[in-house]
Protein backbone atom coordinates (compact mmCIF):
# COMPACT_ATOMS: atom_id res chain seq x y z
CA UNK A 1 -7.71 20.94 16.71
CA UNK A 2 -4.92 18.61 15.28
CA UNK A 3 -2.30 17.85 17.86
CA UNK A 4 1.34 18.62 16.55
CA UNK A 5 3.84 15.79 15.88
CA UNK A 6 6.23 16.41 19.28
CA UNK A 7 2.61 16.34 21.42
CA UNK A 8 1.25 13.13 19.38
CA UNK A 9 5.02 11.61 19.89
CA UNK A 10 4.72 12.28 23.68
CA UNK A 11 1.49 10.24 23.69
CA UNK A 12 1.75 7.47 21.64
CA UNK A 13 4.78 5.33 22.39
CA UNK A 14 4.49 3.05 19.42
CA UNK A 15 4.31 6.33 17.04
CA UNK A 16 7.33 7.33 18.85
CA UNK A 17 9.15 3.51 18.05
CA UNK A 18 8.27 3.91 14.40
CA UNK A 19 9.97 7.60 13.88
CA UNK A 20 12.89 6.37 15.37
CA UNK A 21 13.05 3.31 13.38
CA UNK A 22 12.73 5.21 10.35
CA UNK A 23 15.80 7.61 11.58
CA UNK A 24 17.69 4.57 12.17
CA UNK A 25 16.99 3.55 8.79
CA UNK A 26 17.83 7.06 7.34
CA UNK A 27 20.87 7.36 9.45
CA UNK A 28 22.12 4.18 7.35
CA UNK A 29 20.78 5.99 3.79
CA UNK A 30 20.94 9.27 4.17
CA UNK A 31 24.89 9.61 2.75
CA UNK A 32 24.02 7.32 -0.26
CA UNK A 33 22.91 9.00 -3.61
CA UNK A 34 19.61 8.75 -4.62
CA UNK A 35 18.68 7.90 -0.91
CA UNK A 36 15.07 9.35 -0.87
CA UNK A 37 13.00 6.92 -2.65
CA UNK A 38 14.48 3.77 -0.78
CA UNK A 39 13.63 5.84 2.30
CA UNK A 40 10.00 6.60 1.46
CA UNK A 41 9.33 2.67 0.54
CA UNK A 42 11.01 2.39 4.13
CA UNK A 43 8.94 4.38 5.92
CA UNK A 44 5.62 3.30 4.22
CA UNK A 45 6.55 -0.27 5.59
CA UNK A 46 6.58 1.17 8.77
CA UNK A 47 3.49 2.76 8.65
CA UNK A 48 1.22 1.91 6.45
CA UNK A 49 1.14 4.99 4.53
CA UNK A 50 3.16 8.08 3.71
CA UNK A 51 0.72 10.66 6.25
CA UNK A 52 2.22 14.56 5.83
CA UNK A 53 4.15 14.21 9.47
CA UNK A 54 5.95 11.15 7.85
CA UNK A 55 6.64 13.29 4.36
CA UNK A 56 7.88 16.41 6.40
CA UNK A 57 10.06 14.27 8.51
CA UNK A 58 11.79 12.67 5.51
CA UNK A 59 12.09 15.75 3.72
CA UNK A 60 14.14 17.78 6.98
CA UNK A 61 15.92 14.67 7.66
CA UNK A 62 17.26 14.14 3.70
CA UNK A 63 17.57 17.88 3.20
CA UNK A 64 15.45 17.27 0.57
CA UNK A 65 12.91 20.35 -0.31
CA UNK A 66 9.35 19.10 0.67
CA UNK A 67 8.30 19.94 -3.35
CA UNK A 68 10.45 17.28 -4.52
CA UNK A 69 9.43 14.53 -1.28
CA UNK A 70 5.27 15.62 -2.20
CA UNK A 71 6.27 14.81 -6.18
CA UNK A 72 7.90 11.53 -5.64
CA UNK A 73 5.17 10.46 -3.43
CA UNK A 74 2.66 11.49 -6.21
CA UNK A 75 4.46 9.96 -9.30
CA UNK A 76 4.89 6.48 -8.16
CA UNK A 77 1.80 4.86 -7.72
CA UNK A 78 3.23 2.31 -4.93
CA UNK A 79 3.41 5.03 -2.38
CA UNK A 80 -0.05 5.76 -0.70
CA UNK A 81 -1.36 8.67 1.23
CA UNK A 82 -4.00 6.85 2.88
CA UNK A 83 -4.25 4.27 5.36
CA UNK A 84 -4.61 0.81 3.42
CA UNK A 85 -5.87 -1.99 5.13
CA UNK A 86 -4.05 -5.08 6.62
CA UNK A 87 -4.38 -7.07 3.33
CA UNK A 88 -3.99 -5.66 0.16
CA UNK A 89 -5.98 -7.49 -2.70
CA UNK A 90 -5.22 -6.52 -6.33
CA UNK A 91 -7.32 -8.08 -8.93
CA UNK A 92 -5.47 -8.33 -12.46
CA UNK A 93 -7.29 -7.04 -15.38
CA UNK A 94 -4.74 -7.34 -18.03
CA UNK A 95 -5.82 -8.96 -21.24
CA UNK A 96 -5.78 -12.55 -20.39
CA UNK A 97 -6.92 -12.19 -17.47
CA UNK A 98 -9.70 -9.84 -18.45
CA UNK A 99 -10.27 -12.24 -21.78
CA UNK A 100 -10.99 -14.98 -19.31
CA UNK A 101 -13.38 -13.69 -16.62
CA UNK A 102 -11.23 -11.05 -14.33
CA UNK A 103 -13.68 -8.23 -14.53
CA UNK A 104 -16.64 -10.81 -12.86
CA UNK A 105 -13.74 -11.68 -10.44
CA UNK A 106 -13.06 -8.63 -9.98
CA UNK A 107 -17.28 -7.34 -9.56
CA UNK A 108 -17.25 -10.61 -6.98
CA UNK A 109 -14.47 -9.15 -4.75
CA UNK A 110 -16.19 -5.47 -4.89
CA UNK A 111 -19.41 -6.71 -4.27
CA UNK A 112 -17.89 -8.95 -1.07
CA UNK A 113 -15.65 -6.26 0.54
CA UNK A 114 -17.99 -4.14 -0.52
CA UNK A 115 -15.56 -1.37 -1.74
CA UNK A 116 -14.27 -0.60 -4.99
CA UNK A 117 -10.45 -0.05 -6.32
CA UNK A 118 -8.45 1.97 -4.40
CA UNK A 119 -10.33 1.89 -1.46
CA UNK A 120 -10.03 0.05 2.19
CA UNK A 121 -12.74 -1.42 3.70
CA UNK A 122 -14.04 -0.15 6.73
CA UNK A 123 -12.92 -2.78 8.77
CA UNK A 124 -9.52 -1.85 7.97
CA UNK A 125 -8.83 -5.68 6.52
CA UNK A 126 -8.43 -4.76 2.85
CA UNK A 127 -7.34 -2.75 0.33
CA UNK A 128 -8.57 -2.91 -3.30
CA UNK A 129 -6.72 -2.35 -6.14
CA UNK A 130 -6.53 -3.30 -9.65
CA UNK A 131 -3.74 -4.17 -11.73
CA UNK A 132 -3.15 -4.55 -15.84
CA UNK A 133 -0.58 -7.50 -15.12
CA UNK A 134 0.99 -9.39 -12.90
CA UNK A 135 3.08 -11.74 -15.23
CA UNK A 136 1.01 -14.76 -14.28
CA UNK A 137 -1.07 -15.23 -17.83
CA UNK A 138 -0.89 -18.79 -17.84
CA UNK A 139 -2.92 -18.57 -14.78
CA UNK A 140 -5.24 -16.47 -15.49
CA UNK A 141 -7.51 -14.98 -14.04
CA UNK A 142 -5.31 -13.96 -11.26
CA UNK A 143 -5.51 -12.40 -7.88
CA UNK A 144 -2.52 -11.16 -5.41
CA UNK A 145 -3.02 -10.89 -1.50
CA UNK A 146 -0.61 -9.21 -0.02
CA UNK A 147 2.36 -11.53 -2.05
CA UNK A 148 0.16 -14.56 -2.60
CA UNK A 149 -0.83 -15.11 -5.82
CA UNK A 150 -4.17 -17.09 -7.01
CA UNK A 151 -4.56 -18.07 -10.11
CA UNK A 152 -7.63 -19.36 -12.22
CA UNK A 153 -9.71 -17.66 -9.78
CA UNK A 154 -13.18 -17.94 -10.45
CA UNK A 155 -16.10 -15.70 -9.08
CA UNK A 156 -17.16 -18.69 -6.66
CA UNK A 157 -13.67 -19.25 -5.17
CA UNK A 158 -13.75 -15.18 -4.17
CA UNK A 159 -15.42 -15.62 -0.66
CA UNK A 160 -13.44 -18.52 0.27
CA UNK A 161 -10.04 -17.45 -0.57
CA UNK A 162 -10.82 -13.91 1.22
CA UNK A 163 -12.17 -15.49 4.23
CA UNK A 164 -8.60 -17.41 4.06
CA UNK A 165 -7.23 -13.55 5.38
CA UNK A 166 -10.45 -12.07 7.20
């Protein structure tokens, strides 16, 4: 049976520091218009994710209805409702970067983490994702960790620059 949020609060100090620095942080937003999206990218630093305790929380705390908190969270692609890992990896597949080798970079990196887009490995080091561009085309083909970018990647340079953040 899943423990409710007060109980989990009560036994996990370091749960308990990141709820209140998110109502710090809302206590700062919560008068300004248009507050709720700056408050979700907030609280997703904080934790990782956007879990449903987090999403309830933000909605009672705006006075925002929880429809409108679950469809902002669903639109934007940034916001996650899963766990990523401590590094995110996003392999660009746009069309230079695709024209000059990405999707072998990109098979190298999902063959090596052995996960595929959108998923963490089990670990808990990385996150996969891919993207169509990342404005780097002179440099393609390009990879960003976390916000290091890598350009004229090569399958053979995959292992070593993950190993850089394993």
């Amino acid at each position: 049976m899943r423990m409710n949020l007060e109980d989990r609060l009560k036994e996990n100090p370091e749960l308990k520091g990141q709820f209140d620095e998110l109502d710090t942080y809302i206590n700062e937003k919560a008068k300004q218009q248009g507050s709720l999206i700056n408050v979700m990218h907030r609280a997703q630093e904080i934790f990782g994710y956007l879990p449903d305790d987090v999403l309830d929380h933000i909605s009672t705390r705006l006075s925002v209805p929880r429809s409108t908190v679950y469809g902002v969270v669903t639109f934007y692609h940034f916001f996650s409702r899963v766990p990523k890992g401590r590094h995110t990896v996003s392999v660009c597949l746009g069309t230079a970067c695709y024209v000059r080798g990405g999707s072998t970079v990109y098979e190298r990196v999902m063959k090596t983490l052995g996960i595929k887009a959108g998923e963490t490995s089990p670990d808990g080091r990385f996150t996969l994702d891919l993207v169509r561009c990342v404005g780097a085309c002179g440099l393609a083909p390009v990879i960003v960790i976390d916000k290091d970018t890598y350009g004229r990647i090569t399958p053979d340079k995959v292992i070593t620059l993950l190993n850089k953040y394993a």
